[in-house]
C-alpha atoms as a PDB file:
ATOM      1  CA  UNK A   1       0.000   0.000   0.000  1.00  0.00           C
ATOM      2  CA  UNK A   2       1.183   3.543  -0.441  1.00  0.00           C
ATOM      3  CA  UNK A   3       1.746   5.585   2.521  1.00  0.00           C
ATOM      4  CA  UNK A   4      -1.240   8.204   2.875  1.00  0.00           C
ATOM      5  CA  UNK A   5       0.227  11.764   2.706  1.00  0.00           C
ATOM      6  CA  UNK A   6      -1.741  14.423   4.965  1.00  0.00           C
ATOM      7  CA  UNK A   7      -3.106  17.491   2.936  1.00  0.00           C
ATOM      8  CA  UNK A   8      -0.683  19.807   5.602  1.00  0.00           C
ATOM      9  CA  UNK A   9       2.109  17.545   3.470  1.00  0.00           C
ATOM     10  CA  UNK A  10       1.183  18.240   0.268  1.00  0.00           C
ATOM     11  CA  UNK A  11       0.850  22.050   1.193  1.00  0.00           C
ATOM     12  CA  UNK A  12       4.335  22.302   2.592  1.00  0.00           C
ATOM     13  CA  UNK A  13       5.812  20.302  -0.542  1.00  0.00           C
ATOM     14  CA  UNK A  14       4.148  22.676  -2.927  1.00  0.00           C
ATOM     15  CA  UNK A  15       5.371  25.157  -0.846  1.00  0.00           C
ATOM     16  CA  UNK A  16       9.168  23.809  -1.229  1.00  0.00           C
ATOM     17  CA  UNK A  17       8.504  23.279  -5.317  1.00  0.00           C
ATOM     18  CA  UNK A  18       9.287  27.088  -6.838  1.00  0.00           C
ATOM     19  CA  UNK A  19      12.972  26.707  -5.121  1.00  0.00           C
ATOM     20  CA  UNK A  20      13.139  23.393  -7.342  1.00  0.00           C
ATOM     21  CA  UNK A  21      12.622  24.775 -10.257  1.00  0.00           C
ATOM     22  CA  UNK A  22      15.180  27.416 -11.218  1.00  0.00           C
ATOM     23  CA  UNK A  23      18.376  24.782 -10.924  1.00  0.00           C
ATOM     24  CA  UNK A  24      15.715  22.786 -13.462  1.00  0.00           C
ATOM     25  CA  UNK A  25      15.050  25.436 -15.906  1.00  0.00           C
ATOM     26  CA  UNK A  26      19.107  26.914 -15.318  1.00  0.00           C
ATOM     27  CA  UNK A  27      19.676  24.086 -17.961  1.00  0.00           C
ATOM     28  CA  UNK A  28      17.595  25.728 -20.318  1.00  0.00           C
ATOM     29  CA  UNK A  29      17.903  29.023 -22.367  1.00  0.00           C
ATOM     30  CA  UNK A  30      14.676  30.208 -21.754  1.00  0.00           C
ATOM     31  CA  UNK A  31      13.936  33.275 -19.369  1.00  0.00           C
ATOM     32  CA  UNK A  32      12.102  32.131 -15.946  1.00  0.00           C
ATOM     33  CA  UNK A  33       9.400  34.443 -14.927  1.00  0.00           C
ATOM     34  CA  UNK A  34       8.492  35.797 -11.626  1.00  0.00           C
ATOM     35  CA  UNK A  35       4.465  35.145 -10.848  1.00  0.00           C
ATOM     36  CA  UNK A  36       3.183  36.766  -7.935  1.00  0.00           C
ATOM     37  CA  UNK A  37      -0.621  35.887  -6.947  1.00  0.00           C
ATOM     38  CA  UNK A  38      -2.196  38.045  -4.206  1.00  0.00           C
ATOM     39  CA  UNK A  39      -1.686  36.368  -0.728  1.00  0.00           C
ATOM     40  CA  UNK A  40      -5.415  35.532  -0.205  1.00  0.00           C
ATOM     41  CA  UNK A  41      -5.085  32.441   1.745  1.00  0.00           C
ATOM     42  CA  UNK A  42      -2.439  31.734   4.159  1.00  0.00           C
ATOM     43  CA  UNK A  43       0.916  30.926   2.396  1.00  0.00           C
ATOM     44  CA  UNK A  44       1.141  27.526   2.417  1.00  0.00           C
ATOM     45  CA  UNK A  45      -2.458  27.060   1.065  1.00  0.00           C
ATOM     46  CA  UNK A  46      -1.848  29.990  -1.321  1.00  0.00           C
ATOM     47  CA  UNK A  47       1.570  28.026  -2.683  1.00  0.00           C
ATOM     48  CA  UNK A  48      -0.642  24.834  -3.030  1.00  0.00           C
ATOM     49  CA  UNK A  49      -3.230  26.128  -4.813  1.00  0.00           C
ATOM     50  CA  UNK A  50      -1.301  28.160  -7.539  1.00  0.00           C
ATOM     51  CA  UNK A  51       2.311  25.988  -7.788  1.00  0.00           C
ATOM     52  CA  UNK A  52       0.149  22.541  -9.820  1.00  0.00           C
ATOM     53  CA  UNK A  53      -1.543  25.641 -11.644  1.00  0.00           C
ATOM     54  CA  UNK A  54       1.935  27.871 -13.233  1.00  0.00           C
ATOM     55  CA  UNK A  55       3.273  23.811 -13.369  1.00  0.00           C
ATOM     56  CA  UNK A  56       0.551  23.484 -16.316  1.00  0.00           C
ATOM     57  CA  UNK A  57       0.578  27.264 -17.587  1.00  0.00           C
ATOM     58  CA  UNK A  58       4.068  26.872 -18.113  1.00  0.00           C
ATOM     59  CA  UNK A  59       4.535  23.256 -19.736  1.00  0.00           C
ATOM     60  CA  UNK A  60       1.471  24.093 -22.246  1.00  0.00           C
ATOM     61  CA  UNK A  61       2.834  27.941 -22.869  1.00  0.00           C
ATOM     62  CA  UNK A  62       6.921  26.937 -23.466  1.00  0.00           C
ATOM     63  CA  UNK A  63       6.608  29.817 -20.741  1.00  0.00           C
ATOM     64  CA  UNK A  64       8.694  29.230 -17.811  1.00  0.00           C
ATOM     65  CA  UNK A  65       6.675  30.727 -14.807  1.00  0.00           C
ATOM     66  CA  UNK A  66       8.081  30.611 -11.046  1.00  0.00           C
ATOM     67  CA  UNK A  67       5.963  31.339  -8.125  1.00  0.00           C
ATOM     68  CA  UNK A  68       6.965  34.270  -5.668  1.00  0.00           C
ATOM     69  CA  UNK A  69       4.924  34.740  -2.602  1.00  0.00           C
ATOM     70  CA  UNK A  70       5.928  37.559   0.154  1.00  0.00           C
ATOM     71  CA  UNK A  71       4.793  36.342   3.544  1.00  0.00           C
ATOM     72  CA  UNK A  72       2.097  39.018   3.464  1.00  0.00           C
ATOM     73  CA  UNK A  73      -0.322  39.783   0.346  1.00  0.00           C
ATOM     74  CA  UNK A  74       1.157  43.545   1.431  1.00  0.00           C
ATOM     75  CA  UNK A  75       4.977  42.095   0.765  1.00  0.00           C
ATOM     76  CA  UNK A  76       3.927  40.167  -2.980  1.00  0.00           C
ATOM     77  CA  UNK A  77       2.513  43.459  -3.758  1.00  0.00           C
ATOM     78  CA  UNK A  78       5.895  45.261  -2.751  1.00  0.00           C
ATOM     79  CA  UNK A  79       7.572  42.781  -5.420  1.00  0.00           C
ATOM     80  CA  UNK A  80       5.084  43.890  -8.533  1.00  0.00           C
ATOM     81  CA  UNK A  81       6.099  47.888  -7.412  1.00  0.00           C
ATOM     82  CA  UNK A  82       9.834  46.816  -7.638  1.00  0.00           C
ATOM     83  CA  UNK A  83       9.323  45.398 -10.656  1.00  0.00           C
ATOM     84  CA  UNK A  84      10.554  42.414  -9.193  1.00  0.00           C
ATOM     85  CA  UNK A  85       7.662  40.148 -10.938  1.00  0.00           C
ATOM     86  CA  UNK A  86       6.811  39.686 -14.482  1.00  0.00           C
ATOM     87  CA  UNK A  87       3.085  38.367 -14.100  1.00  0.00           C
ATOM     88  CA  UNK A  88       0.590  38.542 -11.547  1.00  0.00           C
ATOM     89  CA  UNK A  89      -3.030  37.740 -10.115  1.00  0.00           C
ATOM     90  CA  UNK A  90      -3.986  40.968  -8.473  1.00  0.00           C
ATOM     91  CA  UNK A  91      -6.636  43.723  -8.118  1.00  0.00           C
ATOM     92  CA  UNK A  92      -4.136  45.615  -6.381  1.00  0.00           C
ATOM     93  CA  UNK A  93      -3.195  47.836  -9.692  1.00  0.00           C
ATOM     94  CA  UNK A  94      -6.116  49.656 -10.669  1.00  0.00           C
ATOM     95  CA  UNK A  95      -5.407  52.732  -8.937  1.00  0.00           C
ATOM     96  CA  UNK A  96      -4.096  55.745 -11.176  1.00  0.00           C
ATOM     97  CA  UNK A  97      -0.837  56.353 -10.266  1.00  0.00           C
ATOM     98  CA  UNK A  98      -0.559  52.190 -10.667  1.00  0.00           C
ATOM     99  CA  UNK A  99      -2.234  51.807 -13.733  1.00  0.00           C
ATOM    100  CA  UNK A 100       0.751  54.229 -15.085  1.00  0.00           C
ATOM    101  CA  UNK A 101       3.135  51.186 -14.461  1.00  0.00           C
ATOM    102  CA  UNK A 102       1.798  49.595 -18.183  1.00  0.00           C
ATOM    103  CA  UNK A 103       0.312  46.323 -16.397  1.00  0.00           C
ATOM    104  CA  UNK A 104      -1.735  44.776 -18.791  1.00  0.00           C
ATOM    105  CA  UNK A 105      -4.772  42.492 -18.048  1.00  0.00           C
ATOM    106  CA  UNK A 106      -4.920  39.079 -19.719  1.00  0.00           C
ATOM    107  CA  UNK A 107      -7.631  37.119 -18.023  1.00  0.00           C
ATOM    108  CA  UNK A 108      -9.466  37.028 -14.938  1.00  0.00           C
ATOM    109  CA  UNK A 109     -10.796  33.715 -12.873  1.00  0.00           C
ATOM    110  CA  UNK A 110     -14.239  32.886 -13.493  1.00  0.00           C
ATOM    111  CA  UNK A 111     -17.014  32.639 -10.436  1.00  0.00           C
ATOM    112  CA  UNK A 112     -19.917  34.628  -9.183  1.00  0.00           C
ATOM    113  CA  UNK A 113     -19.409  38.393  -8.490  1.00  0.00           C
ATOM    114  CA  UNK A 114     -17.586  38.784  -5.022  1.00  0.00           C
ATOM    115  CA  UNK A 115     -18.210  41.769  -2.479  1.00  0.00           C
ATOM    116  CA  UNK A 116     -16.651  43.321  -0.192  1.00  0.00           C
ATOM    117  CA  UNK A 117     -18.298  42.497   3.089  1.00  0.00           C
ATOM    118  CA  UNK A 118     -17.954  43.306   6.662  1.00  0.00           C
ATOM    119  CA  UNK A 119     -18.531  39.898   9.029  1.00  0.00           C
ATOM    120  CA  UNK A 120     -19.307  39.223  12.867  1.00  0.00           C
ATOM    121  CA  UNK A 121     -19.615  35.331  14.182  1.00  0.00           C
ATOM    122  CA  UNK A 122     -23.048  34.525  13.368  1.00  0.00           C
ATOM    123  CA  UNK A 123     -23.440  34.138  17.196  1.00  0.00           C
ATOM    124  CA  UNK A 124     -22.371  37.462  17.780  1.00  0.00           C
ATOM    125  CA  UNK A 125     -23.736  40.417  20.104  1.00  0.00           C
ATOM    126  CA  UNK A 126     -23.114  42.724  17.121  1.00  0.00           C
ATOM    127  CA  UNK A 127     -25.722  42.808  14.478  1.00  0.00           C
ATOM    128  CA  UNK A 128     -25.362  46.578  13.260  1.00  0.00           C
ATOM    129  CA  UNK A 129     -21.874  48.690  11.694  1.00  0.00           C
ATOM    130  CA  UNK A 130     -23.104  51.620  14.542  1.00  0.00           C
ATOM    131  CA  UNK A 131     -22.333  48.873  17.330  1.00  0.00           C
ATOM    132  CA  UNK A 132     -18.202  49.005  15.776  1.00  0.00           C
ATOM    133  CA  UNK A 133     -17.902  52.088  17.477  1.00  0.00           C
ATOM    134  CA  UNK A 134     -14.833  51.999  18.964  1.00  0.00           C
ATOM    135  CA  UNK A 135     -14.021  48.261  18.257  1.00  0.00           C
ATOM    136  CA  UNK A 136     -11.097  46.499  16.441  1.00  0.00           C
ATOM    137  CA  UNK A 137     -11.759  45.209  12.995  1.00  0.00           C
ATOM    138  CA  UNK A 138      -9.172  43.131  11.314  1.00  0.00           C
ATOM    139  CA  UNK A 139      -8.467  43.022   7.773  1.00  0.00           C
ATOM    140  CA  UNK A 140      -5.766  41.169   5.715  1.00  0.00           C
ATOM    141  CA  UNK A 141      -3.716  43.798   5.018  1.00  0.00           C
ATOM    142  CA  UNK A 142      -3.634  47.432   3.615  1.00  0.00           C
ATOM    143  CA  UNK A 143      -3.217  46.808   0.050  1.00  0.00           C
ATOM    144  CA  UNK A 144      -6.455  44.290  -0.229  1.00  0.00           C
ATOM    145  CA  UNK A 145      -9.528  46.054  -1.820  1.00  0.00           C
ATOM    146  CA  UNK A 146     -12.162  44.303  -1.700  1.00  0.00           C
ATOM    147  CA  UNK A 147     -11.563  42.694   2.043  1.00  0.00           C
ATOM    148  CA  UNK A 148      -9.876  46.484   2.972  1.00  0.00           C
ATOM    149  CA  UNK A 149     -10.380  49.230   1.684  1.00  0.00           C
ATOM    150  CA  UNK A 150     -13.805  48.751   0.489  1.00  0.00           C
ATOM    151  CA  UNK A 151     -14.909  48.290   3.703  1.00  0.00           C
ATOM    152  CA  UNK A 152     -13.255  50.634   5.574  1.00  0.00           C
ATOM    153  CA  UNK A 153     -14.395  53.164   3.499  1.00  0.00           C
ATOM    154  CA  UNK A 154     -18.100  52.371   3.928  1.00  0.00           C
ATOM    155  CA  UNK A 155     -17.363  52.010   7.950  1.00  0.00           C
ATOM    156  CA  UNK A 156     -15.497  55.560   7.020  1.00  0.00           C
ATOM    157  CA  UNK A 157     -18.722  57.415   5.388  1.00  0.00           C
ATOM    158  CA  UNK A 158     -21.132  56.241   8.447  1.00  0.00           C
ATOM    159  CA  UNK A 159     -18.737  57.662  11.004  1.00  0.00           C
ATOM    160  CA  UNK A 160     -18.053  54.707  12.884  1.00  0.00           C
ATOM    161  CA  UNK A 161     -14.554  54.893  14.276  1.00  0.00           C
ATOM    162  CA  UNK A 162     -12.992  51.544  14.413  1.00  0.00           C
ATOM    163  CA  UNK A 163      -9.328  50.123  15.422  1.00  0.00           C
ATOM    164  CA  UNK A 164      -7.738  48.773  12.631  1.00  0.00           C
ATOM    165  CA  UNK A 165      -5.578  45.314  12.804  1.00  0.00           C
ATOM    166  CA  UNK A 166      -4.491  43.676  10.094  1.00  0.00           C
ATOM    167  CA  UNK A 167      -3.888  39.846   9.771  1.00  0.00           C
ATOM    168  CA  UNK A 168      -1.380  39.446   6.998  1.00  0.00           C
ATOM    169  CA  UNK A 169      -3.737  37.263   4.767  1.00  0.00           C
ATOM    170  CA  UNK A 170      -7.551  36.751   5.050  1.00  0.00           C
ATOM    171  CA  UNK A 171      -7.502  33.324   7.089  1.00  0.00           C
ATOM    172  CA  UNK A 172      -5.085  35.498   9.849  1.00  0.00           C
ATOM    173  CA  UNK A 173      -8.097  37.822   9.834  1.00  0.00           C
ATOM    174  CA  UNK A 174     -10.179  35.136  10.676  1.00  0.00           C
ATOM    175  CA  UNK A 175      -8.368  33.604  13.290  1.00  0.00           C
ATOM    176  CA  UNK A 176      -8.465  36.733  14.825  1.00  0.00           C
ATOM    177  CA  UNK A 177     -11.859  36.893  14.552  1.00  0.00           C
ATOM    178  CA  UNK A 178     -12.969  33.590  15.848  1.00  0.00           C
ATOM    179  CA  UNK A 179     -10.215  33.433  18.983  1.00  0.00           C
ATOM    180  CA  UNK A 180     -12.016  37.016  19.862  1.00  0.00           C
ATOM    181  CA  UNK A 181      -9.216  39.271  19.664  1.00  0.00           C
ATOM    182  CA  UNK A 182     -11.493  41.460  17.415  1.00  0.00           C
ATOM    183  CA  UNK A 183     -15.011  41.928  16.637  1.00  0.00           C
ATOM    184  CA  UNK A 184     -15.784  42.222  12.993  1.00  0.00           C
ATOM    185  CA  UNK A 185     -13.338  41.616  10.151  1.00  0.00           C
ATOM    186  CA  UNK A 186     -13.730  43.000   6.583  1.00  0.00           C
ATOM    187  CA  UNK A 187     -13.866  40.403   3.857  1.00  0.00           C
ATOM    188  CA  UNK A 188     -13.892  39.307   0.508  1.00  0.00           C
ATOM    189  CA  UNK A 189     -17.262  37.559   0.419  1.00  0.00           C
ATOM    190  CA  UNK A 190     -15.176  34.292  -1.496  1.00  0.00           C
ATOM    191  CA  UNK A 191     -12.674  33.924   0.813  1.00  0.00           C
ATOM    192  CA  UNK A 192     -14.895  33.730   3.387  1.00  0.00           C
ATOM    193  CA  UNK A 193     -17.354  31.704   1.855  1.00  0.00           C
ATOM    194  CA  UNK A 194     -14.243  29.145   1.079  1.00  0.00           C
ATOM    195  CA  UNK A 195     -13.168  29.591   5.157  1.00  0.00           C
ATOM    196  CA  UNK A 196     -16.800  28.682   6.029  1.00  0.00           C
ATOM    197  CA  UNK A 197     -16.346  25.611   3.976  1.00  0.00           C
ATOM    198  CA  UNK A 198     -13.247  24.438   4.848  1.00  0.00           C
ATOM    199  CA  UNK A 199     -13.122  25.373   8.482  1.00  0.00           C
ATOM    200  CA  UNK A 200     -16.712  24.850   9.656  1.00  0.00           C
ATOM    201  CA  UNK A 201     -17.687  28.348  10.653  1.00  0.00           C
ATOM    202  CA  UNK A 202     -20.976  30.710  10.046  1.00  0.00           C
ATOM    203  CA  UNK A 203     -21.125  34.329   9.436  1.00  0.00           C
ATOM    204  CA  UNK A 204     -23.206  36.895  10.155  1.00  0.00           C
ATOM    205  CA  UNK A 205     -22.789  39.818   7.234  1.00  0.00           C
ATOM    206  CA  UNK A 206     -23.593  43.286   8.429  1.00  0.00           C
ATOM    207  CA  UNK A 207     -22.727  44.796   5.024  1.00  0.00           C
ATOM    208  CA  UNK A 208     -21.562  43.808   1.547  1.00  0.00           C
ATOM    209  CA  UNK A 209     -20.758  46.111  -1.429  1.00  0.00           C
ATOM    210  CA  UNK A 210     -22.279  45.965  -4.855  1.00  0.00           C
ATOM    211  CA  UNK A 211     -20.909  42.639  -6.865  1.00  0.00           C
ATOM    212  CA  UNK A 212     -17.191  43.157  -8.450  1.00  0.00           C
ATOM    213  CA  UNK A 213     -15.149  40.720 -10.686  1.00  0.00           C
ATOM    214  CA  UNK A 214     -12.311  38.222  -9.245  1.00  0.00           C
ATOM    215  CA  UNK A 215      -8.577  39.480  -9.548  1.00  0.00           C
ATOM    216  CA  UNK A 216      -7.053  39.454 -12.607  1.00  0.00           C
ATOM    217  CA  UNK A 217      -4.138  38.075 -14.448  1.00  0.00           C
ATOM    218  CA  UNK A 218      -1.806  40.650 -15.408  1.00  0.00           C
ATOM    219  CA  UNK A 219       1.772  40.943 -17.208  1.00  0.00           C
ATOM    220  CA  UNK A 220       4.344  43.242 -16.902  1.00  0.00           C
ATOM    221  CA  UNK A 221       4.925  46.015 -19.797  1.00  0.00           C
ATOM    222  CA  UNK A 222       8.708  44.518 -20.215  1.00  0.00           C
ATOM    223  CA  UNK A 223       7.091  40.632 -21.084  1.00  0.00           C
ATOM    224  CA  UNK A 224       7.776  39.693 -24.629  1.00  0.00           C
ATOM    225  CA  UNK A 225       3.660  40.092 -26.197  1.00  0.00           C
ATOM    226  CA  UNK A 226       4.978  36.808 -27.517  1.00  0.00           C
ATOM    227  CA  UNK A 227       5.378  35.593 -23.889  1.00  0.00           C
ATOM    228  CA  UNK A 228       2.310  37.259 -23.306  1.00  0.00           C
ATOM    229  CA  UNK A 229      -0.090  35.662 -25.491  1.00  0.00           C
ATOM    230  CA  UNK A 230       1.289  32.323 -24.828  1.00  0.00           C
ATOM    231  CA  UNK A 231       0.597  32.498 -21.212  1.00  0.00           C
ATOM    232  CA  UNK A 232      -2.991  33.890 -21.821  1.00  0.00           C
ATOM    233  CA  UNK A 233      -4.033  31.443 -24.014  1.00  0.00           C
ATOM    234  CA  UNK A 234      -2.405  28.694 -21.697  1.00  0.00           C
ATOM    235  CA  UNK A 235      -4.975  29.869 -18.670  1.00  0.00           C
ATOM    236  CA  UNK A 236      -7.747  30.539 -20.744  1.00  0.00           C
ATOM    237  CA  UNK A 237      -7.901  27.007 -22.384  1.00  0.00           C
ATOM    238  CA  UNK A 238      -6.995  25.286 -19.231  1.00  0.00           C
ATOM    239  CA  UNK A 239     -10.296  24.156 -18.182  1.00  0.00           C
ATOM    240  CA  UNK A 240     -11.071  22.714 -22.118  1.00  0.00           C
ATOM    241  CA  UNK A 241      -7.903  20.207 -21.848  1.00  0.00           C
ATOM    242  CA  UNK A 242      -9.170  17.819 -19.240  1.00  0.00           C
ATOM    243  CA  UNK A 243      -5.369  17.447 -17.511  1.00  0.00           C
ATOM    244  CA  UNK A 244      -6.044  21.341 -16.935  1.00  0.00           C
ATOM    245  CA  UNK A 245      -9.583  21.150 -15.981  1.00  0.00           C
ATOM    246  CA  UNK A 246      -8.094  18.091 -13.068  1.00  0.00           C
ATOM    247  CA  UNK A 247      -5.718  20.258 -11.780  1.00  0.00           C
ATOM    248  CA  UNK A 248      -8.276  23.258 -11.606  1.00  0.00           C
ATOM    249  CA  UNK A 249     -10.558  21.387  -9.868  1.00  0.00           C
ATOM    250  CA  UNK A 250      -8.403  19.813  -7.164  1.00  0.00           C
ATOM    251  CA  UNK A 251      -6.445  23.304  -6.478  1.00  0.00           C
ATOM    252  CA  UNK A 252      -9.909  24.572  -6.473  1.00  0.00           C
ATOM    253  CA  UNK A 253     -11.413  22.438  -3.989  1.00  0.00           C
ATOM    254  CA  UNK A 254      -8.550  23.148  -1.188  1.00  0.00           C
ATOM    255  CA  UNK A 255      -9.326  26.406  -1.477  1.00  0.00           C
ATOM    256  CA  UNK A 256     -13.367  25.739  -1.152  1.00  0.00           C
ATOM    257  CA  UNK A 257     -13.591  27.460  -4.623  1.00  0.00           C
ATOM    258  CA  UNK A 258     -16.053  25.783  -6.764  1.00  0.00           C
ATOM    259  CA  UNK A 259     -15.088  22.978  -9.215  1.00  0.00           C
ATOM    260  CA  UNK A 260     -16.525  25.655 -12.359  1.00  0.00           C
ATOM    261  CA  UNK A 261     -13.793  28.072 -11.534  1.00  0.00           C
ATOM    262  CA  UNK A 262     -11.629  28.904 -14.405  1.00  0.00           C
ATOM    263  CA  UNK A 263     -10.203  31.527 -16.637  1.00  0.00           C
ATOM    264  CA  UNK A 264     -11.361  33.431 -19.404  1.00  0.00           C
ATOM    265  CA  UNK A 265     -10.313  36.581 -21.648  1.00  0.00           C
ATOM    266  CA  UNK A 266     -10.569  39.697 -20.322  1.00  0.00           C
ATOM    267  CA  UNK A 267      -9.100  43.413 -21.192  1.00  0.00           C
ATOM    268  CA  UNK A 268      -9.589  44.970 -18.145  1.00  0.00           C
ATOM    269  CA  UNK A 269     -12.594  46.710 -18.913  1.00  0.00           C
ATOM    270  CA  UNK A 270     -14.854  44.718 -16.625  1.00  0.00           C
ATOM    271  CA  UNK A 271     -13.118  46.487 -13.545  1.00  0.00           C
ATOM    272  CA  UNK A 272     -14.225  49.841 -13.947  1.00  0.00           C
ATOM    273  CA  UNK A 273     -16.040  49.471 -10.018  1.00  0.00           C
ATOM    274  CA  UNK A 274     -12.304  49.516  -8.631  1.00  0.00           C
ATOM    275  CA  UNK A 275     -11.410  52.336 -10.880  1.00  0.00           C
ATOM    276  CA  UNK A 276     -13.912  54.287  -9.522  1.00  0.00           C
ATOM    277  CA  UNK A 277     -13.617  53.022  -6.095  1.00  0.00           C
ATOM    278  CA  UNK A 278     -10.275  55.426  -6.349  1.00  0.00           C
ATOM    279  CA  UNK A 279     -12.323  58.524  -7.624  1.00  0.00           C
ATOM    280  CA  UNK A 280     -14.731  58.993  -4.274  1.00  0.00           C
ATOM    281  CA  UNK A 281     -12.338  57.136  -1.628  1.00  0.00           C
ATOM    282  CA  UNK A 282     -10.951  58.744   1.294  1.00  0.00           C
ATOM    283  CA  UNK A 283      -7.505  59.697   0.640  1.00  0.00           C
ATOM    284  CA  UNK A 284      -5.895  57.563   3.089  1.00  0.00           C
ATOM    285  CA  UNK A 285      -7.274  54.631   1.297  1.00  0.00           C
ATOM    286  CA  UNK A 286      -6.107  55.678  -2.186  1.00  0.00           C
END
């Protein structure tokens, strides 16, 4: 019999692959490219998630992709404005003085609308923003939009002074959270859908913003279009080739995505709400 591997395992050894791969691909002529996803999960079940993912992108594209992950979604967003990173999955650049940078989009991930939520325990006291007054709310970090600065800006334009603490990633809001060190987090209404799932636990939503799209997948203005295209068109027809569509679905489940999630084209058109998030925000949020 084989030995059964826990799914902790597997997440640490996906972890560990990205510092295989460059003595691999050293043997090759081919450039290696940084990819930097958003930290929206912790990092372990961020690395397992993407790492089968850029495995396929990059064997179907001729594309050599290598994952980069800070230990905060904050810190992998520092490597895109160091131009450290040649492609990313972010929402993080749709701010003016960003979109100056020349990322382009490419494709975004495919599932129903998310919002930007603010969350209690479903058993909690709180069932009203006004009853924040005064309280700490955690968020991931200060670069996430949707789980950030979308909801800090609505707690913001009701006058409800709150104590901000951030977590580093969305499931360290959580924890905080649900050990009671705070007493609302702001969310991305996915993540914590996929929490729920994989972690047993019920919220109670006190607000949630209109519907937005998922992050995109961007590339750097200095990528080859070549390079480019190839990637693209590697993610997009991922879920058609049914060793893609496997590896989607089982990186998807871990996450408590659903099984449907995939990528399609996209231009970057669909995420004018962000673009105008920037246009009414308070400044500190900008």
């Amino acid at each position: 019999m084989k030995p059964m591997i826990r799914r902790r395992d597997l997440a640490l050894l996906a972890l560990c692959l990205p510092s295989l791969m460059p003595a691999a691909w050293a043997q090759g002529s081919s450039p290696a490219y940084q990819f930097s996803p958003v930290n929206q999960y912790g990092i372990n079940l961020t690395a397992a998630y993407w790492n089968p993912i850029i495995s396929y992108v990059s064997a179907k594209s001729g594309v050599k992709l290598q994952l980069k992950l800070g230990r905060t979604s904050a810190d992998t967003t520092s490597y895109v404005l160091a131009q450290e990173v040649e492609f990313i999955f972010s929402n993080h650049m749709f701010s003016p003085d960003r979109e100056k940078l020349g990322w382009k989009v490419l494709a975004r991930r495919l599932t129903p609308p998310v919002h930007g939520q603010i969350l209690v325990p479903a058993d909690s006291p709180i069932t009203e923003l006004s009853q924040l007054q005064g309280k700490e709310v955690a968020f991931p970090g200060q670069e996430a939009l949707v789980a950030y600065k979308f909801p800090a800006a609505q707690l913001m334009s009701r006058k409800v002074e709150f104590k901000t603490v951030f977590g580093g990633n969305m499931d360290g809001a959580f924890a905080q959270l649900f050990s009671g060190k705070v007493a609302a987090v702001g969310a991305n209404s996915q993540l914590a859908e996929g929490f729920a799932k994989r972690e047993g636990k019920k919220f109670r939503v006190l607000w949630s913003s209109a519907p937005l799209h998922d992050l995109a997948l961007m590339a750097s203005a200095k990528v080859p279009d070549s390079a480019q295209r190839a990637v693209a068109a590697a993610f997009i027809g991922m879920h058609k080739d049914p060793e893609g569509r496997a590896i989607l679905e089982q990186a998807s489940q871990q996450v408590g995505l659903s099984a449907e999630a995939h990528f399609i084209s996209s231009d970057g058109s669909e995420y004018g709400a962000y673009r105008d998030f920037y246009r009414s925000a308070p400044p500190q949020l900008r």
